[in-house]
C-alpha atoms as a PDB file:
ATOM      1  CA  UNK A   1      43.592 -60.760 -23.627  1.00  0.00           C
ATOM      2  CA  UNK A   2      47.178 -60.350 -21.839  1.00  0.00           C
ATOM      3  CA  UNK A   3      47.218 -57.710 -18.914  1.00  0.00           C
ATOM      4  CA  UNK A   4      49.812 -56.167 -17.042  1.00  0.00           C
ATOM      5  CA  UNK A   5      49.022 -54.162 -13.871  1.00  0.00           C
ATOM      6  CA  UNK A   6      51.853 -52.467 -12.609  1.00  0.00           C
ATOM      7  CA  UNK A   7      51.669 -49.321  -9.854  1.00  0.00           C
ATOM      8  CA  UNK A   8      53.948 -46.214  -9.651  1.00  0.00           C
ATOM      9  CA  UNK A   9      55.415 -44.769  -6.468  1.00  0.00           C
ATOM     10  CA  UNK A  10      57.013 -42.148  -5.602  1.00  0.00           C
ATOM     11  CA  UNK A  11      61.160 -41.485  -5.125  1.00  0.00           C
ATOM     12  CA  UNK A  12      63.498 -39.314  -5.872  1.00  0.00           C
ATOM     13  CA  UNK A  13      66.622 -41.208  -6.110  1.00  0.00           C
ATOM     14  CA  UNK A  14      67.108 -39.768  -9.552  1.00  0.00           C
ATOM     15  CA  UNK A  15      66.040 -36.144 -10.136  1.00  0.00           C
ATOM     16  CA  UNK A  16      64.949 -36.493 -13.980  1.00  0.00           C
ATOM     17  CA  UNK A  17      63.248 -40.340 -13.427  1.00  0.00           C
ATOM     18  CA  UNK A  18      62.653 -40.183  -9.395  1.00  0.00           C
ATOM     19  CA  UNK A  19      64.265 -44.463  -9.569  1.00  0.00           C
ATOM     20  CA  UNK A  20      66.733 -45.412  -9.863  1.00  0.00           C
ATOM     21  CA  UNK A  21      68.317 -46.849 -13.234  1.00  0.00           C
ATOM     22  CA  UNK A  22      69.015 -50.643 -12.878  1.00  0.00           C
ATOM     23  CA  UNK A  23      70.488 -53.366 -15.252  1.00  0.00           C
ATOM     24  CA  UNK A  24      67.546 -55.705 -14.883  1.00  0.00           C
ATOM     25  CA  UNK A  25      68.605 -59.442 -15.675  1.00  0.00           C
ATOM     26  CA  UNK A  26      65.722 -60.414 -17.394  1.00  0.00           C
ATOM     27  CA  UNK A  27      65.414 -63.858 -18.758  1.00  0.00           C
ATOM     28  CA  UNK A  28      66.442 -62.906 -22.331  1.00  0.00           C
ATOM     29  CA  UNK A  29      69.063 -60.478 -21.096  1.00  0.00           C
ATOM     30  CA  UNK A  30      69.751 -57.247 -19.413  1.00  0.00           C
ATOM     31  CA  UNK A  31      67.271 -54.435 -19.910  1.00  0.00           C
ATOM     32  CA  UNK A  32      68.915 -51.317 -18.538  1.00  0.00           C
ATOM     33  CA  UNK A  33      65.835 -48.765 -17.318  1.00  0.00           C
ATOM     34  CA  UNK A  34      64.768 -46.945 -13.872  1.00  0.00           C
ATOM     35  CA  UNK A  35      61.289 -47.844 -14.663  1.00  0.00           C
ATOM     36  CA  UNK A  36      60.716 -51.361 -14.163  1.00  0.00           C
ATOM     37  CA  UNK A  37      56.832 -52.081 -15.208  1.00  0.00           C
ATOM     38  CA  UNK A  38      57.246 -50.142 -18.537  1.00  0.00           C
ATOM     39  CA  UNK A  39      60.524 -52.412 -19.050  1.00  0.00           C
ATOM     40  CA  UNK A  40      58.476 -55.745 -18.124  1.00  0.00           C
ATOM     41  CA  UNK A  41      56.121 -54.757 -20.658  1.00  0.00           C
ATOM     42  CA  UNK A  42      58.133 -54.900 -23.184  1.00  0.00           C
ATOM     43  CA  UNK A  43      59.238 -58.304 -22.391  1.00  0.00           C
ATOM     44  CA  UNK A  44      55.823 -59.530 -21.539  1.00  0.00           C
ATOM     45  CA  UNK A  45      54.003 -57.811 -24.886  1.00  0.00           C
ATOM     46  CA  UNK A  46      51.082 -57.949 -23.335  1.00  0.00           C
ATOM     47  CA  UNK A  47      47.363 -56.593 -24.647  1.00  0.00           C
ATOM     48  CA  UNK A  48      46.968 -53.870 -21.983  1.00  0.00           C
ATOM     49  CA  UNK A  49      49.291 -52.446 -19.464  1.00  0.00           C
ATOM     50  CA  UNK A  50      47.317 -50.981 -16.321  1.00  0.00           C
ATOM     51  CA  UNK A  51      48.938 -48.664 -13.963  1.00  0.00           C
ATOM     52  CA  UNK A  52      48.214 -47.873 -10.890  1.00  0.00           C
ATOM     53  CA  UNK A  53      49.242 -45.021  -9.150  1.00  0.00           C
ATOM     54  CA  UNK A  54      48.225 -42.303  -6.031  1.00  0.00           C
ATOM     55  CA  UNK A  55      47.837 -38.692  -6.146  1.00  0.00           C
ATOM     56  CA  UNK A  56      51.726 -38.527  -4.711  1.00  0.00           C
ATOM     57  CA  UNK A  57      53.015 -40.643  -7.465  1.00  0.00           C
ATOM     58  CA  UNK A  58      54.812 -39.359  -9.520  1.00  0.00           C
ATOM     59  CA  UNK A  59      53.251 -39.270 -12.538  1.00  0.00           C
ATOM     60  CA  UNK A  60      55.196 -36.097 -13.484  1.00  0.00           C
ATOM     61  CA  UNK A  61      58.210 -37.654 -13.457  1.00  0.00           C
ATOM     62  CA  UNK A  62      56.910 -40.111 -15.916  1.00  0.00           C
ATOM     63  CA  UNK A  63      55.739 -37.837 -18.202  1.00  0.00           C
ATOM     64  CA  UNK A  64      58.631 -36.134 -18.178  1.00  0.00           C
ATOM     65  CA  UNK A  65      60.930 -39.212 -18.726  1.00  0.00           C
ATOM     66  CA  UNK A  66      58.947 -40.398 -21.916  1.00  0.00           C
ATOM     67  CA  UNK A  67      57.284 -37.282 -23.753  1.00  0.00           C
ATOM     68  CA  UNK A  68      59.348 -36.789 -26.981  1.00  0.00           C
ATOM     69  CA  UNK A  69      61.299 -33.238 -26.312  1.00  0.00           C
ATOM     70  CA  UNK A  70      59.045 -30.328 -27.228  1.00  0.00           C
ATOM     71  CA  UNK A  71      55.790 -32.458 -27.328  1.00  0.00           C
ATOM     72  CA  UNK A  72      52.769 -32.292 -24.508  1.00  0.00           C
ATOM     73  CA  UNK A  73      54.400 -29.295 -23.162  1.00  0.00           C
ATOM     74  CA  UNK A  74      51.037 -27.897 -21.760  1.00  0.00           C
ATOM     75  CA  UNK A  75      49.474 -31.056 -20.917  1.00  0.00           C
ATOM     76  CA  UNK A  76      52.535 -31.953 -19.177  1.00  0.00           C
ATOM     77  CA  UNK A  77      52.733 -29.154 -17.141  1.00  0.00           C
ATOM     78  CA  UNK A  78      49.735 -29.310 -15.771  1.00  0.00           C
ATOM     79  CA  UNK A  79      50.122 -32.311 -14.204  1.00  0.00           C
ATOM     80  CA  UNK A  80      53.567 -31.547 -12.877  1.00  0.00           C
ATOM     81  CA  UNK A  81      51.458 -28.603 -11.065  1.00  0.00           C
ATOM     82  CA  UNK A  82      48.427 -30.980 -10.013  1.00  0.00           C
ATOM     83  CA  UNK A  83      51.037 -33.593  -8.280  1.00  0.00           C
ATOM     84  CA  UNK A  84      52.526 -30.910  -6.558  1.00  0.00           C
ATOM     85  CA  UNK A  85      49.833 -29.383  -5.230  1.00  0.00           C
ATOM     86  CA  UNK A  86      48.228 -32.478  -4.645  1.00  0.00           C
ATOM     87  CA  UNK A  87      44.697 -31.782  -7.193  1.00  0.00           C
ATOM     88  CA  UNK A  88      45.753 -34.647  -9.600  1.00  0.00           C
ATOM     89  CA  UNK A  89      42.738 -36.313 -10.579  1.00  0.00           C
ATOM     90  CA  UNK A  90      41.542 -39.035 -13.035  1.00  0.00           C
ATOM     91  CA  UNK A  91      40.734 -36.742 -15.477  1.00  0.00           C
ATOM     92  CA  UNK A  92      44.445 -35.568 -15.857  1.00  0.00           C
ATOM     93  CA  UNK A  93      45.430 -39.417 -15.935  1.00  0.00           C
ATOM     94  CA  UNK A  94      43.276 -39.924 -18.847  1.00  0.00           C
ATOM     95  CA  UNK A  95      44.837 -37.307 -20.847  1.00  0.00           C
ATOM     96  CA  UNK A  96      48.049 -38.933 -20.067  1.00  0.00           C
ATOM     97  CA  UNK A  97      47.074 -42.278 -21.458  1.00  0.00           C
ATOM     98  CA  UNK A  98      47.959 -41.653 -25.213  1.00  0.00           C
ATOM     99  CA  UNK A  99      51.677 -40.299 -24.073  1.00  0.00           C
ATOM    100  CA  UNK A 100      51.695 -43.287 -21.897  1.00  0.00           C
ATOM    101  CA  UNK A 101      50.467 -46.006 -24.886  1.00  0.00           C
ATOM    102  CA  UNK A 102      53.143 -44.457 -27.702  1.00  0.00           C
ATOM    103  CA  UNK A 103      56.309 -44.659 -25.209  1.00  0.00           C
ATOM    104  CA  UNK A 104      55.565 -48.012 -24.074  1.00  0.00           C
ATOM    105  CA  UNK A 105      53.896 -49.639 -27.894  1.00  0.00           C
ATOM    106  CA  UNK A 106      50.544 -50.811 -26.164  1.00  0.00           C
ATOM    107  CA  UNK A 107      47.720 -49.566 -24.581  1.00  0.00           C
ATOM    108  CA  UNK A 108      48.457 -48.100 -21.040  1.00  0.00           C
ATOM    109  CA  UNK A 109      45.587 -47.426 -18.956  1.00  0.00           C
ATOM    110  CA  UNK A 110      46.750 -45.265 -15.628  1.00  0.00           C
ATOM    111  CA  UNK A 111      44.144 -45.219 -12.970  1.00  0.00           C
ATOM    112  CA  UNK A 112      44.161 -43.500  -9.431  1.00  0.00           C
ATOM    113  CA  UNK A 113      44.002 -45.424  -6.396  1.00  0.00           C
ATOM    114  CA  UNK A 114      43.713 -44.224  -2.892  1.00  0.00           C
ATOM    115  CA  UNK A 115      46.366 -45.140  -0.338  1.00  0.00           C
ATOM    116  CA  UNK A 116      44.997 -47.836   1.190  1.00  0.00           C
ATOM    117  CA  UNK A 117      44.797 -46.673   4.576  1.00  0.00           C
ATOM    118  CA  UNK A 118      42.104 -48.491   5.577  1.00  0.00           C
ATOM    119  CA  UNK A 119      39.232 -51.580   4.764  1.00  0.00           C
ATOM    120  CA  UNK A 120      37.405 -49.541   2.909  1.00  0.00           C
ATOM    121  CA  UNK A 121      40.597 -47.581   0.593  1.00  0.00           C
ATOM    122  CA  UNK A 122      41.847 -51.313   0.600  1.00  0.00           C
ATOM    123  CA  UNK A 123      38.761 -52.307  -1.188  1.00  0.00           C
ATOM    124  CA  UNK A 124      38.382 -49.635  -3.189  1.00  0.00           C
ATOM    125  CA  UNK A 125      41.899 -50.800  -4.528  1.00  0.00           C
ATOM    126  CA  UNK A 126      40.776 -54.113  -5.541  1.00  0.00           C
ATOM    127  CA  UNK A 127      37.443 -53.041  -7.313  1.00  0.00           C
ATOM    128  CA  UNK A 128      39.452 -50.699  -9.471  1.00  0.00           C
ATOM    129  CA  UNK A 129      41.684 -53.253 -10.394  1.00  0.00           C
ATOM    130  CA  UNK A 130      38.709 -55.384 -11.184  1.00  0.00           C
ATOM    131  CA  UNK A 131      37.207 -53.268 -13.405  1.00  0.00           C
ATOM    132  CA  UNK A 132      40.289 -52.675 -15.346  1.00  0.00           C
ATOM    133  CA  UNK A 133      41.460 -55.742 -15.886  1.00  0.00           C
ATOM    134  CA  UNK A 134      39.113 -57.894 -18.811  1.00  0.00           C
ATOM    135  CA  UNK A 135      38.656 -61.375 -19.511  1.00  0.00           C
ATOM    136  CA  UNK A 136      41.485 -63.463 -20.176  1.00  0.00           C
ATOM    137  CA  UNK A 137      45.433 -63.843 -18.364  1.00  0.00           C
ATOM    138  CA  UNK A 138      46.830 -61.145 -15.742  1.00  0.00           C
ATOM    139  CA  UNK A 139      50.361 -60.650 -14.741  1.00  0.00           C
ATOM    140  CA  UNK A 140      51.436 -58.542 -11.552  1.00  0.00           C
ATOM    141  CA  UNK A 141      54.206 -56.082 -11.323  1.00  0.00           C
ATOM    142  CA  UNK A 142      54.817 -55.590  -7.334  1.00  0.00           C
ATOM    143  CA  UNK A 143      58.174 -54.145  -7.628  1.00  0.00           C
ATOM    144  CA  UNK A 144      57.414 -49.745  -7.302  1.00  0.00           C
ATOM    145  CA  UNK A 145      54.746 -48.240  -5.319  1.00  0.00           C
ATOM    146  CA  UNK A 146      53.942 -48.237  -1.565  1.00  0.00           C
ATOM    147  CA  UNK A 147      55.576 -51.410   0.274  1.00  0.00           C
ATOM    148  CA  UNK A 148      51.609 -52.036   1.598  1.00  0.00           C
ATOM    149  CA  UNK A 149      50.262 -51.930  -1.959  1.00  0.00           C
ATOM    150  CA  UNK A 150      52.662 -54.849  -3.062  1.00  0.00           C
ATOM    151  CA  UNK A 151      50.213 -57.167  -0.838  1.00  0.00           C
ATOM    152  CA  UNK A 152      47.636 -55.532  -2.135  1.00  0.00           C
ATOM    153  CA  UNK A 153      48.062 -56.799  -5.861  1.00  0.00           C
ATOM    154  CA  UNK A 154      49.210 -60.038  -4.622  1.00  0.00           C
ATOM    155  CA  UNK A 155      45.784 -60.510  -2.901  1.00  0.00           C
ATOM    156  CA  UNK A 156      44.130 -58.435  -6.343  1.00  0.00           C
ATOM    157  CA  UNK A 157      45.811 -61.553  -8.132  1.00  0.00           C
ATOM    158  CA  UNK A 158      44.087 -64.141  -6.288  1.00  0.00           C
ATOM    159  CA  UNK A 159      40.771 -62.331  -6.337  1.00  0.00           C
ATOM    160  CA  UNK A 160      41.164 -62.363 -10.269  1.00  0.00           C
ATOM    161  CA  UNK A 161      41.681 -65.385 -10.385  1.00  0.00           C
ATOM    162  CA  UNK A 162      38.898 -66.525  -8.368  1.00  0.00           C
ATOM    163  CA  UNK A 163      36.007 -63.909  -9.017  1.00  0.00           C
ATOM    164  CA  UNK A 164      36.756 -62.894 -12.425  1.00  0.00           C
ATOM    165  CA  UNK A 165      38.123 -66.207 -13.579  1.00  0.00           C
ATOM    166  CA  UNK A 166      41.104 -64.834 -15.105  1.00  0.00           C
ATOM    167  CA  UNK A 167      44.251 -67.004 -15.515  1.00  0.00           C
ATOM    168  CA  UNK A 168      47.211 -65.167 -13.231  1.00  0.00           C
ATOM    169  CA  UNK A 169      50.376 -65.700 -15.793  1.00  0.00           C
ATOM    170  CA  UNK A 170      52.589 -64.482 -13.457  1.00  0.00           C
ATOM    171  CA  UNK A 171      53.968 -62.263 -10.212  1.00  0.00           C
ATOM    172  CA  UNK A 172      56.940 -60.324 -10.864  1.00  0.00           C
ATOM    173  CA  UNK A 173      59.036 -57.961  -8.906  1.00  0.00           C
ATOM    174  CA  UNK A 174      62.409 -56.008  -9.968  1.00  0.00           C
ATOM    175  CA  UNK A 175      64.890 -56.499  -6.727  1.00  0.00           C
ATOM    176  CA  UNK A 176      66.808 -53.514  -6.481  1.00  0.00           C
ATOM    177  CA  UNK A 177      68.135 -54.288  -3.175  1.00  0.00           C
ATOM    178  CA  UNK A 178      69.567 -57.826  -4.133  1.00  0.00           C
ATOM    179  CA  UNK A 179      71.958 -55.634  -6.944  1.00  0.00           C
ATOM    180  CA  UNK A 180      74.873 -57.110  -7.701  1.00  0.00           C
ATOM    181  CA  UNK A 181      77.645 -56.445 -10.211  1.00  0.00           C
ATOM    182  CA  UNK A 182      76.078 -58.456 -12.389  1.00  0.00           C
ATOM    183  CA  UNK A 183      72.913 -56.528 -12.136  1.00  0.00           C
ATOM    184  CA  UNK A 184      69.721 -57.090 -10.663  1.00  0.00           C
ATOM    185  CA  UNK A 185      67.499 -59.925 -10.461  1.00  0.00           C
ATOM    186  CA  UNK A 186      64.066 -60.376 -11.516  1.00  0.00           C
ATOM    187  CA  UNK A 187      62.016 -62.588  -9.777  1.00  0.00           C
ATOM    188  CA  UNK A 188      59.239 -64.515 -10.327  1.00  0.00           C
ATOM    189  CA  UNK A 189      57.182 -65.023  -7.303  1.00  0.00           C
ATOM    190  CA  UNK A 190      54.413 -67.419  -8.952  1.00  0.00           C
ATOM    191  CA  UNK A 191      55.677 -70.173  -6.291  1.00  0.00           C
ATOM    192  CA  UNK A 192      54.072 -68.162  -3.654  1.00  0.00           C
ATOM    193  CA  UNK A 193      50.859 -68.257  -5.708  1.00  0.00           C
ATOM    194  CA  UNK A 194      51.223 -71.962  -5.709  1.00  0.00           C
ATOM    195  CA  UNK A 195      51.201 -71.955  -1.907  1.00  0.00           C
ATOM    196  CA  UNK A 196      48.503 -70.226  -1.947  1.00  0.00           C
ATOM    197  CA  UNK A 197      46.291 -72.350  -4.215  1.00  0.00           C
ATOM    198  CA  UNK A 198      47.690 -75.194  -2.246  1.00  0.00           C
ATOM    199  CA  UNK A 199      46.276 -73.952   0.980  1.00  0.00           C
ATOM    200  CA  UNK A 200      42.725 -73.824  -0.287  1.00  0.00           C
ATOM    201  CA  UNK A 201      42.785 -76.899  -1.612  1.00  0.00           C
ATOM    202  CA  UNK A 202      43.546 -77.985   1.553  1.00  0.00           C
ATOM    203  CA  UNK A 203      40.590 -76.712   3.141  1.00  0.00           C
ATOM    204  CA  UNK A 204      38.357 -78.176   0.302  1.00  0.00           C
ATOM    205  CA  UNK A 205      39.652 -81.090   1.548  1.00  0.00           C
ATOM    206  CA  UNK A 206      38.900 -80.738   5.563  1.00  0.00           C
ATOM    207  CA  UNK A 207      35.411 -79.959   4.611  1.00  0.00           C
ATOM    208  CA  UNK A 208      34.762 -82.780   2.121  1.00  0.00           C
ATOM    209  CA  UNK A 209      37.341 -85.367   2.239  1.00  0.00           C
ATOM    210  CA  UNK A 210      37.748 -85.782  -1.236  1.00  0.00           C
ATOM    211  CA  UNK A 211      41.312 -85.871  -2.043  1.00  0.00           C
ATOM    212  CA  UNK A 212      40.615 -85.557  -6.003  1.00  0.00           C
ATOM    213  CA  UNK A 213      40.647 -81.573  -5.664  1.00  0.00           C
ATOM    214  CA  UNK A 214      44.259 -82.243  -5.715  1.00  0.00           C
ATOM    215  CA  UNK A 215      44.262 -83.536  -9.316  1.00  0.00           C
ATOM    216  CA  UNK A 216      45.047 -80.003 -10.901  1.00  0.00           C
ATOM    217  CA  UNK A 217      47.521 -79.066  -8.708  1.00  0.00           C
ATOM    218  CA  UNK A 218      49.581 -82.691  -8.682  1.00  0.00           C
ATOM    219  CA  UNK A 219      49.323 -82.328 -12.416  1.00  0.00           C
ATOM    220  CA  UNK A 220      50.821 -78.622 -12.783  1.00  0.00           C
ATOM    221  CA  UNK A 221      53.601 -79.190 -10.141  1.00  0.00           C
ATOM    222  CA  UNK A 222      54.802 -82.708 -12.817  1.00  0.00           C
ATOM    223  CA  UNK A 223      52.286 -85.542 -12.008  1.00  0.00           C
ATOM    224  CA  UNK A 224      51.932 -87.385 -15.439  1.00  0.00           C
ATOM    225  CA  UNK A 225      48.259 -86.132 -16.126  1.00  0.00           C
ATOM    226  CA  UNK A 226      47.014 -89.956 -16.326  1.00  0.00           C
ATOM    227  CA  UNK A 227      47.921 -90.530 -13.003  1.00  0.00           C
ATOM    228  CA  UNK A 228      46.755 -87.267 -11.976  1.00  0.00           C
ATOM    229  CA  UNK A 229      43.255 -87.622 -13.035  1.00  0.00           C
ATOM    230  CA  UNK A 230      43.238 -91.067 -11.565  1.00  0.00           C
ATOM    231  CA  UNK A 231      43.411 -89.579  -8.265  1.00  0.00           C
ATOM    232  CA  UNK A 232      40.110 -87.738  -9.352  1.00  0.00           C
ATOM    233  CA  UNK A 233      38.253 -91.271 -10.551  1.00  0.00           C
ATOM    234  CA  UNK A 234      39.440 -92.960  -7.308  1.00  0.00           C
ATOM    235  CA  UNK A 235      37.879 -90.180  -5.384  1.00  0.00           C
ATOM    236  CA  UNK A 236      34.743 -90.206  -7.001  1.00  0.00           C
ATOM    237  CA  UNK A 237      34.405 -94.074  -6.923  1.00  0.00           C
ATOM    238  CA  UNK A 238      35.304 -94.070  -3.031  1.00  0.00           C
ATOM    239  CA  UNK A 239      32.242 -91.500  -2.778  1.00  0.00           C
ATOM    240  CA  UNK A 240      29.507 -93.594  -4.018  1.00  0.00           C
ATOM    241  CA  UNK A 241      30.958 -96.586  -1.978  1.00  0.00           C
ATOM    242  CA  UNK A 242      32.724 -98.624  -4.880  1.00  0.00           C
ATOM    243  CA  UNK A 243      36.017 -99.136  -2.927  1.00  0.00           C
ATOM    244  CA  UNK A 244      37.189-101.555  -5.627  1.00  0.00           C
ATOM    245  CA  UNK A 245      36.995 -99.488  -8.362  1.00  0.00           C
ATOM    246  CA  UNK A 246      38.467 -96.428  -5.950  1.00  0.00           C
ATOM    247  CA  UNK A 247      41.757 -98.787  -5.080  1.00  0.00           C
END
């Protein structure tokens, strides 16, 4: 299973979506929308979109912005009076889920996350995420929400990959402020999660000194895969003392 996790701020650039709308070159085109993690999931088609958002997001907005005209009038209401008075709970979210998974085609699963303000919000961040996201590939959205909770899901991305075992497909983030007239770019930051899996190799390395952890990592960046896992045979030959074999 494909998931998306994607959070939701809060702005009021625009007064009917709180974004802005932004011609988003995407790689099979421009996608004109204001919000960018519904848009990406289009592209993406993945299994399960999750969103994360605070009690200030604005979820009303949202609801607003995709609700058919005439349709979840109550239900809708009520959250536009639990965001501004600041009661929105997960309760609320939940009854927003079905709005949520006809607008965008797939199954959107909002959750509420704390600010982050400290360890302990921080971590309560990541476990929600966690238990959200099942078995299988994740991609990140880091492009709305809090700047602080955009290094939050890049660290949730390397936790998932590690803990859970999932297989991070990708980092992505809408750059509004690199608009140009051609529109605006959407990056993939996945070479930053290369760094990163590059630096722990690295320190698998200083504590055992065998250089055939780098195998996977030559192979993905274009080693030819023989050559690659002969790296991994020399190291294990130069272990039991077989330097022959190893060179």
């Amino acid at each position: 299973m494909h998931t998306l996790v994607t959070f939701l701020g809060k702005a009021r650039d625009n007064p009917r979506t709180g974004y802005r709308t932004a011609n988003y070159r995407f790689p099979d085109g421009i996608r004109t929308t204001a919000f960018f993690g519904l848009e990406l999931a289009r592209y993406l088609k993945p299994d399960r979109v999750v969103m994360l958002g605070t009690t200030g997001s604005q979820w009303d907005l949202l609801a607003e912005n995709l609700r058919p005209s005439g349709e979840d009038d109550e239900q809708v209401s009520r959250l536009i009076r639990a965001v501004n008075e600041g009661t929105l709970d997960q309760e609320m979210l939940d009854g927003l889920a079905p709005l949520l998974t006809r607008a965008v085609g797939r199954q959107v699963v909002p959750r509420l996350i704390p600010y982050g303000a400290d360890l302990d919000e921080q971590m309560a961040i990541l476990e929600t995420i966690a238990r959200a996201v099942p078995p299988g590939e994740v991609s990140f959205d880091v492009t709305h929400g809090l700047r602080h909770l955009g290094m939050v899901g890049f660290l949730s991305a390397f936790m998932l990959g590690r803990i859970n075992k999932l297989t991070v497909r990708g980092l992505w983030y809408g750059a509004l402020d690199m608009t140009t007239v051609e529109g605006t770019p959407v990056l993939r930051l996945d070479g930053l999660s290369a760094v990163q899996a590059w630096i722990e190799v690295l320190d698998q390395f200083d504590a055992t000194g065998d250089y055939g952890v780098f195998s996977p990592l030559l192979a993905a960046d274009g080693v030819p895969e023989q050559m690659a896992q002969m790296l991994q045979e020399a190291a294990y030959h130069e272990r039991h003392f077989n330097l022959t074999a190893a060179a």
